[in-house]
C-alpha atoms as a PDB file:
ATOM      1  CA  UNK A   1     112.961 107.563 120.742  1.00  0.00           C
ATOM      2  CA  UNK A   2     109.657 106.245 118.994  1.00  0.00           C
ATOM      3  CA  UNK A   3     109.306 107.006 115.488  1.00  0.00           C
ATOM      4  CA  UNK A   4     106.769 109.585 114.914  1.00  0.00           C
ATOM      5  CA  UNK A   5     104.379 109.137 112.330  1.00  0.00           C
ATOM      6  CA  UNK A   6     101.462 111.212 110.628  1.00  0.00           C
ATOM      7  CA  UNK A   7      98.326 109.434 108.682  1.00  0.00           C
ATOM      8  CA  UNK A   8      97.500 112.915 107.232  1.00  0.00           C
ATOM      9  CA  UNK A   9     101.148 113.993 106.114  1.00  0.00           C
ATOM     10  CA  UNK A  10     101.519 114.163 102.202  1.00  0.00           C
ATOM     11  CA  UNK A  11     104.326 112.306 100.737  1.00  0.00           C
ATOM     12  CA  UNK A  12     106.054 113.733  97.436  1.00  0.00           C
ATOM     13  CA  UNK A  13     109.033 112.992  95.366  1.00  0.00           C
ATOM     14  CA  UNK A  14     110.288 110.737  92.986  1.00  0.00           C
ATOM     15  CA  UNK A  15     109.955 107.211  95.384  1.00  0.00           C
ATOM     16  CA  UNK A  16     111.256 104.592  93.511  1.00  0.00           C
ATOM     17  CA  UNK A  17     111.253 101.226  95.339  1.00  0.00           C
ATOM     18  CA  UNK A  18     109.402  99.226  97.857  1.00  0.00           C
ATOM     19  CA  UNK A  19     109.771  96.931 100.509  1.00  0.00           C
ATOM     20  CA  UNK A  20     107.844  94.212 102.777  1.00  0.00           C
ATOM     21  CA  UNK A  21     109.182  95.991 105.713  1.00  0.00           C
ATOM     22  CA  UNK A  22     107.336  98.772 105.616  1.00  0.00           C
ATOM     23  CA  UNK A  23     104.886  97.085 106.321  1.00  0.00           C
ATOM     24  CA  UNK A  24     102.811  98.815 109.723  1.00  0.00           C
ATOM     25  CA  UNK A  25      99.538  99.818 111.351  1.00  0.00           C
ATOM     26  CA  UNK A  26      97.106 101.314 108.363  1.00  0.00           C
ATOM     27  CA  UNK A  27      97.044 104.641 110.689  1.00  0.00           C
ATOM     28  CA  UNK A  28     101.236 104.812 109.780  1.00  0.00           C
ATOM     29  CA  UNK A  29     100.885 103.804 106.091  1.00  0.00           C
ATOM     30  CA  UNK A  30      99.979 104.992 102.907  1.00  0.00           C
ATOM     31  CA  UNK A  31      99.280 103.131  99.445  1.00  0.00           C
ATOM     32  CA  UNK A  32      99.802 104.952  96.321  1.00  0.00           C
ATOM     33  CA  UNK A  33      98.537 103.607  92.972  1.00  0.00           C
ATOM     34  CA  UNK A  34     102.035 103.930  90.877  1.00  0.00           C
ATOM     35  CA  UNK A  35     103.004 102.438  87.484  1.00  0.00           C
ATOM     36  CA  UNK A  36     106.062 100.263  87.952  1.00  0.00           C
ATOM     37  CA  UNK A  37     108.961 100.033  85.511  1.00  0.00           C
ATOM     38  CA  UNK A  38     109.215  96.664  83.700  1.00  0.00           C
ATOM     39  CA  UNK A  39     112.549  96.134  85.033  1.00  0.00           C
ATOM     40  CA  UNK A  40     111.459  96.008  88.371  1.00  0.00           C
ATOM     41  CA  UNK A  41     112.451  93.684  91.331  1.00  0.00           C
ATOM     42  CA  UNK A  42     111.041  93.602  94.965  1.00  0.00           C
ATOM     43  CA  UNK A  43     113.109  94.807  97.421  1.00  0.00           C
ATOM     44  CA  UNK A  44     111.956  92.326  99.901  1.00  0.00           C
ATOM     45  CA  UNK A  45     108.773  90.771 100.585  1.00  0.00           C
ATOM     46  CA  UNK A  46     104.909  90.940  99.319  1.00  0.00           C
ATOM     47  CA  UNK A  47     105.453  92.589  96.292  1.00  0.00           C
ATOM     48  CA  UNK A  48     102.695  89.654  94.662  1.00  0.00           C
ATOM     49  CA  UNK A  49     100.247  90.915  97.602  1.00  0.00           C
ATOM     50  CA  UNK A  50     100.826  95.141  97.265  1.00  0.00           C
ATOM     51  CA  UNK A  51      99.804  94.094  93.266  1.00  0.00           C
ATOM     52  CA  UNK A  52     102.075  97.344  92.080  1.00  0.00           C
ATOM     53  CA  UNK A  53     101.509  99.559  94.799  1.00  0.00           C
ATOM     54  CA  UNK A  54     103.937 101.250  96.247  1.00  0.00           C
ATOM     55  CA  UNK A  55     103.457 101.645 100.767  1.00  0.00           C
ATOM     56  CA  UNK A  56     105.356 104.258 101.951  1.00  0.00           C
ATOM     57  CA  UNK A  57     105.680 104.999 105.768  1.00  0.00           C
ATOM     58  CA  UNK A  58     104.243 108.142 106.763  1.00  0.00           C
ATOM     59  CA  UNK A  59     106.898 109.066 108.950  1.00  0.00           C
ATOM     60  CA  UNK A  60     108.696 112.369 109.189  1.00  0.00           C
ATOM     61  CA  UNK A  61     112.318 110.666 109.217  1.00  0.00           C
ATOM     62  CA  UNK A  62     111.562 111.080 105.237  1.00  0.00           C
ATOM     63  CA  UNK A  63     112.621 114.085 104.063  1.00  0.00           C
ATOM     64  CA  UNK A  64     109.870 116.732 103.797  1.00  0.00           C
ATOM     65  CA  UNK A  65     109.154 118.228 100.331  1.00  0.00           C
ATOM     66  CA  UNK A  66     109.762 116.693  96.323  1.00  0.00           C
ATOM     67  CA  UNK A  67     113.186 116.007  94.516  1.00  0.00           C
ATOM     68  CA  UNK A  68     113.954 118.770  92.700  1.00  0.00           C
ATOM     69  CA  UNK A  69     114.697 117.886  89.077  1.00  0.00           C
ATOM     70  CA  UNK A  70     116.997 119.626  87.065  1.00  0.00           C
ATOM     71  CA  UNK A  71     115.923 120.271  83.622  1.00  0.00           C
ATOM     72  CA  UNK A  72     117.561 121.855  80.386  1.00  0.00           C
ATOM     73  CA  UNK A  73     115.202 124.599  78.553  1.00  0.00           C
ATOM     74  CA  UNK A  74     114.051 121.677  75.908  1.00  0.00           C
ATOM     75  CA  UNK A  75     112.758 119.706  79.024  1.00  0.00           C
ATOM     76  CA  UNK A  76     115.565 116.716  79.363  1.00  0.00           C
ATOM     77  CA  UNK A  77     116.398 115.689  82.488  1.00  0.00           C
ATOM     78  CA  UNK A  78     119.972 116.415  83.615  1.00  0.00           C
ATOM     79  CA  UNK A  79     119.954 114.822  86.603  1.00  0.00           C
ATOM     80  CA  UNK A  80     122.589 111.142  86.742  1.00  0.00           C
ATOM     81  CA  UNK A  81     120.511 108.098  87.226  1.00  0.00           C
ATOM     82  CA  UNK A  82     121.319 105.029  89.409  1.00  0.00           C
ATOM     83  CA  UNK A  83     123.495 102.446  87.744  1.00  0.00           C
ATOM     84  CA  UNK A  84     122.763  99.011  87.511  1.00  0.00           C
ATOM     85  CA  UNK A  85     126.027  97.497  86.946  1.00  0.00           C
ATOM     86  CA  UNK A  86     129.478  97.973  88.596  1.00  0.00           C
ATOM     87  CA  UNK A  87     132.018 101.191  87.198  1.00  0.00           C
ATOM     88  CA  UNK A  88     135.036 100.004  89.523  1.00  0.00           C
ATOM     89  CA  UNK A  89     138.703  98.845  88.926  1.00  0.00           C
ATOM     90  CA  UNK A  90     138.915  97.107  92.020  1.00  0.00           C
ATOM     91  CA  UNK A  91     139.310  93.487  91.974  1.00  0.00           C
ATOM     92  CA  UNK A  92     138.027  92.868  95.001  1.00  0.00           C
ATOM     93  CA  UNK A  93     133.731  92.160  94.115  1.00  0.00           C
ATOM     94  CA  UNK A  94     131.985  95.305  95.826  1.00  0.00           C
ATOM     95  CA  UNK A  95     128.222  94.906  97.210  1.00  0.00           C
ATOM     96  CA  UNK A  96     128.007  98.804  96.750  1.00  0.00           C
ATOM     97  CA  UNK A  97     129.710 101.388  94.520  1.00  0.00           C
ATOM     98  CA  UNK A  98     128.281 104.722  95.365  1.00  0.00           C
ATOM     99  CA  UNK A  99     130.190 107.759  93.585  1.00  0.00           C
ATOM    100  CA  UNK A 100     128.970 111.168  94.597  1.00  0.00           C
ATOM    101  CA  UNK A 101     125.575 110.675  95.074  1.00  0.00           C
ATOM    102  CA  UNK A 102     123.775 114.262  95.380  1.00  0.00           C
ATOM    103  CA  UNK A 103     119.937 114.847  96.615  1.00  0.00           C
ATOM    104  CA  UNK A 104     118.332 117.429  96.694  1.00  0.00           C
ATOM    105  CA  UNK A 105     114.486 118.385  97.851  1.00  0.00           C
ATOM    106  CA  UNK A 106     112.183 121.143  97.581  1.00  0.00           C
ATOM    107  CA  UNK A 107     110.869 122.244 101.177  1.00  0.00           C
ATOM    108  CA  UNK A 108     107.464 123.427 101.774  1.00  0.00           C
ATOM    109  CA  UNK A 109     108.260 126.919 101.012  1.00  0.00           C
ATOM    110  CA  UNK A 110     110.067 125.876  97.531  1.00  0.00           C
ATOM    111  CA  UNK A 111     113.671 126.024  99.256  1.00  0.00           C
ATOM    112  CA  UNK A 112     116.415 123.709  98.084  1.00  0.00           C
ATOM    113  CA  UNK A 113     117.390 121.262 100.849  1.00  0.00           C
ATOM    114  CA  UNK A 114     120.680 119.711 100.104  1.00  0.00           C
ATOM    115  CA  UNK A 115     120.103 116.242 101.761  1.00  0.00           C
ATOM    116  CA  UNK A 116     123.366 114.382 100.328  1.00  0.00           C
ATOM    117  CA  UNK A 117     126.319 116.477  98.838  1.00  0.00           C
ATOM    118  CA  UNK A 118     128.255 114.222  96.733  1.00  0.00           C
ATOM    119  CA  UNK A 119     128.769 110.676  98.358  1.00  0.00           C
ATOM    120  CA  UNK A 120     131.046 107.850  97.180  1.00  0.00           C
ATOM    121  CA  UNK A 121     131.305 105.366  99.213  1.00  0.00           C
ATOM    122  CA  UNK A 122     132.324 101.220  98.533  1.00  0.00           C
ATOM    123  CA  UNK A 123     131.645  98.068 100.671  1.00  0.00           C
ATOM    124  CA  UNK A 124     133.426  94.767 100.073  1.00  0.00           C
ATOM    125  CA  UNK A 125     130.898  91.910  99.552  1.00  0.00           C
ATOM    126  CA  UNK A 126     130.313  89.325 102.324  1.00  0.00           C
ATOM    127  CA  UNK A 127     131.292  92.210 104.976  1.00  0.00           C
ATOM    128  CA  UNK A 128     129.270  94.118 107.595  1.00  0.00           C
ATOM    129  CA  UNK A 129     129.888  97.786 107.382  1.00  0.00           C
ATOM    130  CA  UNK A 130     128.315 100.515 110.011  1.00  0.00           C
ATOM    131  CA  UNK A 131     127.142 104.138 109.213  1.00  0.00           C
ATOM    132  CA  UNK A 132     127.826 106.556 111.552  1.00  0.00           C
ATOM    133  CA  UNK A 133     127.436 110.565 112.043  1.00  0.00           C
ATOM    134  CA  UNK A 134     125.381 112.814 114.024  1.00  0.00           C
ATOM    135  CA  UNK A 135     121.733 113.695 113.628  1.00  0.00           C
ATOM    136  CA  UNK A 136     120.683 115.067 110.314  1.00  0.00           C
ATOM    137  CA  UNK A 137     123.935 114.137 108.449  1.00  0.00           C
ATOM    138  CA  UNK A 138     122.269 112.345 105.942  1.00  0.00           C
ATOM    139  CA  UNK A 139     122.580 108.475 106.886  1.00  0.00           C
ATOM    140  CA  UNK A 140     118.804 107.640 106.882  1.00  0.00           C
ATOM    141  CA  UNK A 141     118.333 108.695 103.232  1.00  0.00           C
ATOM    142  CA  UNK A 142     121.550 107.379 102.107  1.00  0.00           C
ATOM    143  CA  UNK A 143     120.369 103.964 103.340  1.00  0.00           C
ATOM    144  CA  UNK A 144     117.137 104.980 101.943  1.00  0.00           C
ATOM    145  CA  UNK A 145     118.894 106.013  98.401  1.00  0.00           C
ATOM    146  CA  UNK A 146     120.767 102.409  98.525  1.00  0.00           C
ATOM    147  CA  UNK A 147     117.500 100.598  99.077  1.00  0.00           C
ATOM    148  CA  UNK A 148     115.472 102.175  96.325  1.00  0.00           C
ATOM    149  CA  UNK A 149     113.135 104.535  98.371  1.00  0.00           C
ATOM    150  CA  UNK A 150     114.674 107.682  97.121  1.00  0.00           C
ATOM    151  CA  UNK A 151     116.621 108.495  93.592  1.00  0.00           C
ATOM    152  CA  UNK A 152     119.554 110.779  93.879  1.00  0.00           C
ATOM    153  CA  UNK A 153     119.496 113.981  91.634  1.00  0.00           C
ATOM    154  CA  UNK A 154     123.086 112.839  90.579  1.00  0.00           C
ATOM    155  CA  UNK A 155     125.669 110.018  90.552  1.00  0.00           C
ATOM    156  CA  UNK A 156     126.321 106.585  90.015  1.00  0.00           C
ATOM    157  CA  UNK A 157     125.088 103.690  92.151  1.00  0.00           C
ATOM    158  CA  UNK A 158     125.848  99.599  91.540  1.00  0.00           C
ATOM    159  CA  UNK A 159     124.314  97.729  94.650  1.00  0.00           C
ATOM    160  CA  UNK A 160     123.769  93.850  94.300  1.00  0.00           C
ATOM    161  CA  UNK A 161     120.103  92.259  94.875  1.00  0.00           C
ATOM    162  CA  UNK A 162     118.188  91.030  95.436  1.00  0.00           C
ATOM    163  CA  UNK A 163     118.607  93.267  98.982  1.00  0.00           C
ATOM    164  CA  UNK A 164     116.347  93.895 102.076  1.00  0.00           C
ATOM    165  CA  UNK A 165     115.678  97.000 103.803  1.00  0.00           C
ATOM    166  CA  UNK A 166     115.018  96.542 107.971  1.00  0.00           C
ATOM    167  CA  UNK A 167     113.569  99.029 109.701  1.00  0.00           C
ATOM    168  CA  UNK A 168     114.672 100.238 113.243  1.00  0.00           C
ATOM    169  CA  UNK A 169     110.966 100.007 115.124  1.00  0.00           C
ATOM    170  CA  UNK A 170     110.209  95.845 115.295  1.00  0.00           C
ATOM    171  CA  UNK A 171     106.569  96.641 115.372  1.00  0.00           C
ATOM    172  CA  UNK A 172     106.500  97.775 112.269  1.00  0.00           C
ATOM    173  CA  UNK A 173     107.891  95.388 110.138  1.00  0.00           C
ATOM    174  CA  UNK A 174     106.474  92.187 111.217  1.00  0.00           C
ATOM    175  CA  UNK A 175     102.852  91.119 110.089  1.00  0.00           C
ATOM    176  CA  UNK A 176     101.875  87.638 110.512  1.00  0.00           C
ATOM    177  CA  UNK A 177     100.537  85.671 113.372  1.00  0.00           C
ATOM    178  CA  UNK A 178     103.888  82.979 113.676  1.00  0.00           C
ATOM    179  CA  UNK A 179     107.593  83.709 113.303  1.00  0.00           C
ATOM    180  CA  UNK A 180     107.296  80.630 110.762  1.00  0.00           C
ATOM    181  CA  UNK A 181     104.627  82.373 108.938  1.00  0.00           C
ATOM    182  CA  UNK A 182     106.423  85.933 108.748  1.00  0.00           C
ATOM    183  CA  UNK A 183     109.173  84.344 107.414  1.00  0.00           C
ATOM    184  CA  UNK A 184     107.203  82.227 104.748  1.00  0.00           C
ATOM    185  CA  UNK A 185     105.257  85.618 104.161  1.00  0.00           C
ATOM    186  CA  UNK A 186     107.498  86.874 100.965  1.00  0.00           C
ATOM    187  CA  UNK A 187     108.028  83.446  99.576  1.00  0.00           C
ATOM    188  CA  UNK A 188     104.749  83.705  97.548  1.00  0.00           C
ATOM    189  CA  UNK A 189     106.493  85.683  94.905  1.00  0.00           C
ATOM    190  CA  UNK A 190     108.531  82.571  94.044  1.00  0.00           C
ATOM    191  CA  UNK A 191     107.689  79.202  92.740  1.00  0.00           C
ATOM    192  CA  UNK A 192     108.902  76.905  95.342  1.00  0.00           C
ATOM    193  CA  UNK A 193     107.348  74.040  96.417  1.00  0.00           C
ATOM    194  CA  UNK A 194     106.328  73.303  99.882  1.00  0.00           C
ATOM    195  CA  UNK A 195     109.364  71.718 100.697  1.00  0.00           C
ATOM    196  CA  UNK A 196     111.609  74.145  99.174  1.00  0.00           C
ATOM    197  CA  UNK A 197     109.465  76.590 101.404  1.00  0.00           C
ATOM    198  CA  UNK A 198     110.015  74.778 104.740  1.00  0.00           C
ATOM    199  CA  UNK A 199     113.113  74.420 103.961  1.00  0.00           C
ATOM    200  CA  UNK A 200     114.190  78.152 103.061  1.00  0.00           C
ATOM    201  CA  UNK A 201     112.243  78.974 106.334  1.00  0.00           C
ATOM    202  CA  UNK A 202     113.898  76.322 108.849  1.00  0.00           C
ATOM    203  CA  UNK A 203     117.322  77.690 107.669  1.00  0.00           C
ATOM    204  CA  UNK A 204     116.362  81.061 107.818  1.00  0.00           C
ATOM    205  CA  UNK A 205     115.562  81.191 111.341  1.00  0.00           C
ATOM    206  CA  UNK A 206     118.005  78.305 112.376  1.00  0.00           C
ATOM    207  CA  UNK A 207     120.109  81.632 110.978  1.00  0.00           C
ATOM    208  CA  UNK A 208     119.166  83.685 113.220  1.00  0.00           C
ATOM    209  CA  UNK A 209     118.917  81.649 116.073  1.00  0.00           C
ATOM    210  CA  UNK A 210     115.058  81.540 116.327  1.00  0.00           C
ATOM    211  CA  UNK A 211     114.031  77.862 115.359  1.00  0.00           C
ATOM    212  CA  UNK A 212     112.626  77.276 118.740  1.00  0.00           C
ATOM    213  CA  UNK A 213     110.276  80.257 118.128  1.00  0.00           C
ATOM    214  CA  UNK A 214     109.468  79.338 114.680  1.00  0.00           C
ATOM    215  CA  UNK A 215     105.701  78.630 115.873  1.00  0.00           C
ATOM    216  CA  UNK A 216     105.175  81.139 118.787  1.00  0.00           C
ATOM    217  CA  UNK A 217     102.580  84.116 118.580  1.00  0.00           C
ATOM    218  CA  UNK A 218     104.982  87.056 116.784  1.00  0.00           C
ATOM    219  CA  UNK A 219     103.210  89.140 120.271  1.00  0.00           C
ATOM    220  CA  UNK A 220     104.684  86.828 122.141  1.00  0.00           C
ATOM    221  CA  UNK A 221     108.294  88.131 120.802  1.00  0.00           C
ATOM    222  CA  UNK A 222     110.995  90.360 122.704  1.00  0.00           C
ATOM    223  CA  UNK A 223     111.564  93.530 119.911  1.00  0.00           C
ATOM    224  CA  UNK A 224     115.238  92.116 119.452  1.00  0.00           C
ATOM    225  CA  UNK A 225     113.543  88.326 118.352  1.00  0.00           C
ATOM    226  CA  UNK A 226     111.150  90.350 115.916  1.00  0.00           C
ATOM    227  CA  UNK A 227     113.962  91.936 114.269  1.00  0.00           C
ATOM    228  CA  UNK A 228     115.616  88.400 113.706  1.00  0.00           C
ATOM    229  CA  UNK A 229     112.494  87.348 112.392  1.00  0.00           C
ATOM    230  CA  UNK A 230     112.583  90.189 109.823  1.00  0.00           C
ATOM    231  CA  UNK A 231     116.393  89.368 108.937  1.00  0.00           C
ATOM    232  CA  UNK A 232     115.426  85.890 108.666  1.00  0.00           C
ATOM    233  CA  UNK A 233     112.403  86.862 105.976  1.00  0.00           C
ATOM    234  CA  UNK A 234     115.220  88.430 104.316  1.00  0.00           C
ATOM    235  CA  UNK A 235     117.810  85.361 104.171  1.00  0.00           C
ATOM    236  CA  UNK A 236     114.869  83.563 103.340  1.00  0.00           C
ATOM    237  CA  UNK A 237     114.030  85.006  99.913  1.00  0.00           C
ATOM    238  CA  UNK A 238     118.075  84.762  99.301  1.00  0.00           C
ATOM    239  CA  UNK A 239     118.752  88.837 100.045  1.00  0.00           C
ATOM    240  CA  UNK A 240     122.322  89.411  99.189  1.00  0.00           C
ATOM    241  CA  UNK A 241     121.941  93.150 100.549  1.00  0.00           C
ATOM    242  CA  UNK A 242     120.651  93.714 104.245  1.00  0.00           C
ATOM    243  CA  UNK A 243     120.198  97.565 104.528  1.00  0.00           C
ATOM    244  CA  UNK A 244     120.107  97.773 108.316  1.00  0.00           C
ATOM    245  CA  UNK A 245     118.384 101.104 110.152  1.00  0.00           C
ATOM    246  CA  UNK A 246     119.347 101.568 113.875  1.00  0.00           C
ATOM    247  CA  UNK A 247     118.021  98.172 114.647  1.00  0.00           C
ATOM    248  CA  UNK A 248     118.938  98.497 118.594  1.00  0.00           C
ATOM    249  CA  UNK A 249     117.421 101.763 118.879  1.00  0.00           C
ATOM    250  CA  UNK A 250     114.021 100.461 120.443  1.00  0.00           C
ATOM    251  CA  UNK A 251     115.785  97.038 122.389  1.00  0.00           C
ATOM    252  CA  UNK A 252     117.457  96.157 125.737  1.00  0.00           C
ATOM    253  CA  UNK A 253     120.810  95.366 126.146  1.00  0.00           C
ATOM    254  CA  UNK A 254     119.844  91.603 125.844  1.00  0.00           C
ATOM    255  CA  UNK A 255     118.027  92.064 122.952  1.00  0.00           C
ATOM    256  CA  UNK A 256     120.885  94.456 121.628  1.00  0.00           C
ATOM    257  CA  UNK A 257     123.357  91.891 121.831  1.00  0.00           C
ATOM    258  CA  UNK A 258     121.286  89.151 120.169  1.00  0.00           C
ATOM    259  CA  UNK A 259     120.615  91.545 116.853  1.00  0.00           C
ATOM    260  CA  UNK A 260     124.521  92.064 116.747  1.00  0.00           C
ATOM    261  CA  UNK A 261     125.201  88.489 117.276  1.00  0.00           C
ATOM    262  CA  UNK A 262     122.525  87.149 114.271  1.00  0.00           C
ATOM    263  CA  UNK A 263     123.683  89.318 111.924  1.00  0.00           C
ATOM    264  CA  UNK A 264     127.358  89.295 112.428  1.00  0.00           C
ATOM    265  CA  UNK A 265     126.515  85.251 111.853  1.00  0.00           C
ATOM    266  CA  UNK A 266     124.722  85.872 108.715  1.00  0.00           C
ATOM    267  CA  UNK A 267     127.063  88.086 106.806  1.00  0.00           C
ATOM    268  CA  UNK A 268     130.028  86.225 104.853  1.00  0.00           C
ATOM    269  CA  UNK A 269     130.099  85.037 101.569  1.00  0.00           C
ATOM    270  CA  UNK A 270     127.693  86.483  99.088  1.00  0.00           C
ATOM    271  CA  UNK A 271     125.804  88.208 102.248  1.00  0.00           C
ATOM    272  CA  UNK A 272     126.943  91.644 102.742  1.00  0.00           C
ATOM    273  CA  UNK A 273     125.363  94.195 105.479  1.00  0.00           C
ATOM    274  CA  UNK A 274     125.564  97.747 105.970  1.00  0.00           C
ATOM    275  CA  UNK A 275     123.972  98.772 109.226  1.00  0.00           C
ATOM    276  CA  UNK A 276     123.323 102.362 110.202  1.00  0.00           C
ATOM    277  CA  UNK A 277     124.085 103.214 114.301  1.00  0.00           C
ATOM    278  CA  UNK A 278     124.925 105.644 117.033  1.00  0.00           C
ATOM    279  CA  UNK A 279     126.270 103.089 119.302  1.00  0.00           C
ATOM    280  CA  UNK A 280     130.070 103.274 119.366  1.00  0.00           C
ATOM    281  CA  UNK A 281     130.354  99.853 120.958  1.00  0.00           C
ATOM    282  CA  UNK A 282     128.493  98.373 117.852  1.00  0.00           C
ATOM    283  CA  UNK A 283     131.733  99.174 115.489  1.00  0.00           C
ATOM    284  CA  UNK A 284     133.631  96.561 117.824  1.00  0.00           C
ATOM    285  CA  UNK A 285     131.046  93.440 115.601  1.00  0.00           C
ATOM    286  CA  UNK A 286     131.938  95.836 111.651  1.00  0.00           C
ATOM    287  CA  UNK A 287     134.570  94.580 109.309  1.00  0.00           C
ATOM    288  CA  UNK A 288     134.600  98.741 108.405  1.00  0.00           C
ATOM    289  CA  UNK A 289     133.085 102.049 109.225  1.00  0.00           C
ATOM    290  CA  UNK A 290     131.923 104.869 106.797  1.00  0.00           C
ATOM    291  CA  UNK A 291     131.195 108.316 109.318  1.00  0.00           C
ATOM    292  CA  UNK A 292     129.056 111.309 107.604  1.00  0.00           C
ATOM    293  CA  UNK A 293     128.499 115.111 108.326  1.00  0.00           C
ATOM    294  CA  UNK A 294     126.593 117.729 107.210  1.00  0.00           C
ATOM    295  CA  UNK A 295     125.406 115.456 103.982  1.00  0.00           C
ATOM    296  CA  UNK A 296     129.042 113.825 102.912  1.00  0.00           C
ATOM    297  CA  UNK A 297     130.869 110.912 103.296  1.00  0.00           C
ATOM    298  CA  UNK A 298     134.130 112.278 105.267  1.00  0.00           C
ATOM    299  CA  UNK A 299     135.863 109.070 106.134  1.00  0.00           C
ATOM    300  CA  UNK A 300     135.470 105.220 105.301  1.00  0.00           C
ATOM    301  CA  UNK A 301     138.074 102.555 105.938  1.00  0.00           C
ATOM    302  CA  UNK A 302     138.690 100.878 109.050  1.00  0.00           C
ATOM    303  CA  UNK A 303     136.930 100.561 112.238  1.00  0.00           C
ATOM    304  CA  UNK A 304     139.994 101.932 114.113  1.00  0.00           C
ATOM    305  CA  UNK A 305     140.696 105.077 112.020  1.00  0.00           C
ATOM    306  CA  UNK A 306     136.607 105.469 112.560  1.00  0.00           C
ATOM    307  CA  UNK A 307     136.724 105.496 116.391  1.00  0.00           C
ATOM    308  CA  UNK A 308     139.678 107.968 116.322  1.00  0.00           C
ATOM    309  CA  UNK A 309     138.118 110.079 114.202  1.00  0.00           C
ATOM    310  CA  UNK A 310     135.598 109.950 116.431  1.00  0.00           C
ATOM    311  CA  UNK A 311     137.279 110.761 119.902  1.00  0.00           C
ATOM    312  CA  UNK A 312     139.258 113.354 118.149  1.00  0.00           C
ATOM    313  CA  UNK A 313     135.983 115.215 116.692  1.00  0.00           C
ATOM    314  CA  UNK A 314     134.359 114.782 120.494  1.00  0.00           C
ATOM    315  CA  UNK A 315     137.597 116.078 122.189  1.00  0.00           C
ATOM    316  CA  UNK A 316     137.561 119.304 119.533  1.00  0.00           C
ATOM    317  CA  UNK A 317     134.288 119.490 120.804  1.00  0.00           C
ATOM    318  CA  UNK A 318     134.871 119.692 124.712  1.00  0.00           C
ATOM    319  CA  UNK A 319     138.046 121.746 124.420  1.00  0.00           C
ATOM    320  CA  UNK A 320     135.876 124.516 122.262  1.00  0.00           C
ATOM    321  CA  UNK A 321     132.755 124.253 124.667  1.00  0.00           C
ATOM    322  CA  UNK A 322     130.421 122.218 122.786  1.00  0.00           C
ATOM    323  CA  UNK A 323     128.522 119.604 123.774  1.00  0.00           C
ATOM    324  CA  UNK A 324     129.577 116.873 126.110  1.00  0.00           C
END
């Protein structure tokens, strides 16, 4: 299903992060003139080009309304900020540490909308992990909570960087004429010479599997090649974090498998992955599953006790009537 998006639609809320993949037609985006904290660190590429802007994507997969802030009467924030370093006991080094992350937004009408009730999740580092759960459970702004495009109204949150976010539609991530080019794109924010650029680039998309394409016309490229392109422009600029949403929804079976195959090749060591789907058949490439509902993390662990989770909520399901 193509993503729907609105150049008149009004975004609000406490957005607090930015990637190069957002990038898209000007009728899909929006730039908005905000003050950056001193602190911060590009989530991916262009950040030298957007000069302290942040580009949102006007589409209505973002949740509709403002955070809602809770206050004390003197006016201090109660709400639990994002962590920047790592509250675990675990010996085992963790690429994410999530412990009951809550958001909540205002609607149109000023109604709470619980988004996320209270999600702890943790992913081993150098792993690929898939998010799973029906429509509206919450897995879209959790990725979009781990990437730095939304701030939970509670929690605690270590995640390492630098990290990438991908977005699911190819078209609207990839911005230069040549695969070699996109790739290079993001590189400007770091002093590298021109060899250290080819370089980065050529293994990058050697990666990936997409040196042959290195120079071809990005229109040229099958949707499932674009999104390599856009995984390689994250490997590139040394992302330890790929934030992965529903990259197969828009490709072929081909093009499916490809996707799967590139980053299942690119994750190990310090490169961990967490990749949000709806294909069962996807969880047979994860090292581990996490599955949502209604807003919470009910079950991470192993792809096995995933699945039967799974087939036992479907069969539930069928034996009370529901859908098939």
């Amino acid at each position: 299903m193509t993503q729907s998006c609105a150049s008149s639609t009004k975004v609000l809320g406490d957005v607090c992060g930015v990637s190069r993949r957002c990038c898209s037609s000007a009728g899909s985006l929006a730039s908005v003139s905000l003050p950056l904290p001193s602190n911060f660190r590009s989530l991916s590429h262009g950040s030298n080009r957007i000069r302290q802007q942040l580009v949102v994507p006007l589409c209505r997969e973002l949740p509709v309304g403002r955070l809602l802030v809770q206050r004390n009467p003197g006016g201090q924030t109660l709400a639990a900020g994002v962590r920047s370093d790592a509250e675990t006991s675990s010996s085992t080094p963790v690429a994410i540490n999530a412990r009951d992350l809550g958001l909540t937004v205002l609607g149109d009408k000023g109604e709470e909308i619980v988004v996320l009730r209270g999600c702890s999740l943790q992913i081993p580092e150098g792993q690929l992990w898939m998010l799973l759960g029906p429509n509206g459970c919450g897995k879209s702004s959790l990725l979009k909570v781990l990437t730095g495009l939304l701030r939970p109204n509670r929690g605690k949150l270590y995640i390492v960087g630098p990290r990438s976010f991908v977005f699911q539609n190819p078209d609207h991530q990839v911005v230069m004429p040549t695969a070699e080019a996109d790739v290079a794109f993001g590189l400007g924010n770091l002093v590298l010479s021109d060899e250290e650029v080819r370089t980065r680039v050529d293994t990058a998309l050697e990666a990936v599997g997409m040196s042959e394409y290195a120079r071809r016309p990005v229109q040229t490229l099958s949707g499932g090649q674009k999104q390599r392109v856009a995984i390689a422009g994250a490997l590139a600029e040394s992302s330890r974090m790929l934030l992965l949403d529903e990259l197969t929804t828009f490709l072929d079976e081909e093009d499916q498998l490809g996707v799967l195959e590139a980053v299942r090749k690119v994750v190990g060591g310090s490169v961990t992955a967490l990749w949000v789907t709806h294909r069962l058949e996807e969880l047979d490439y994860a090292d581990g599953a996490v599955y949502m509902e209604n807003g919470r993390v009910v079950l991470s662990g192993s792809v096995e006790d995933v699945k039967r989770y799974i087939r036992k909520q479907q069969e539930q399901m069928n034996g009370n009537g529901g859908l098939r």
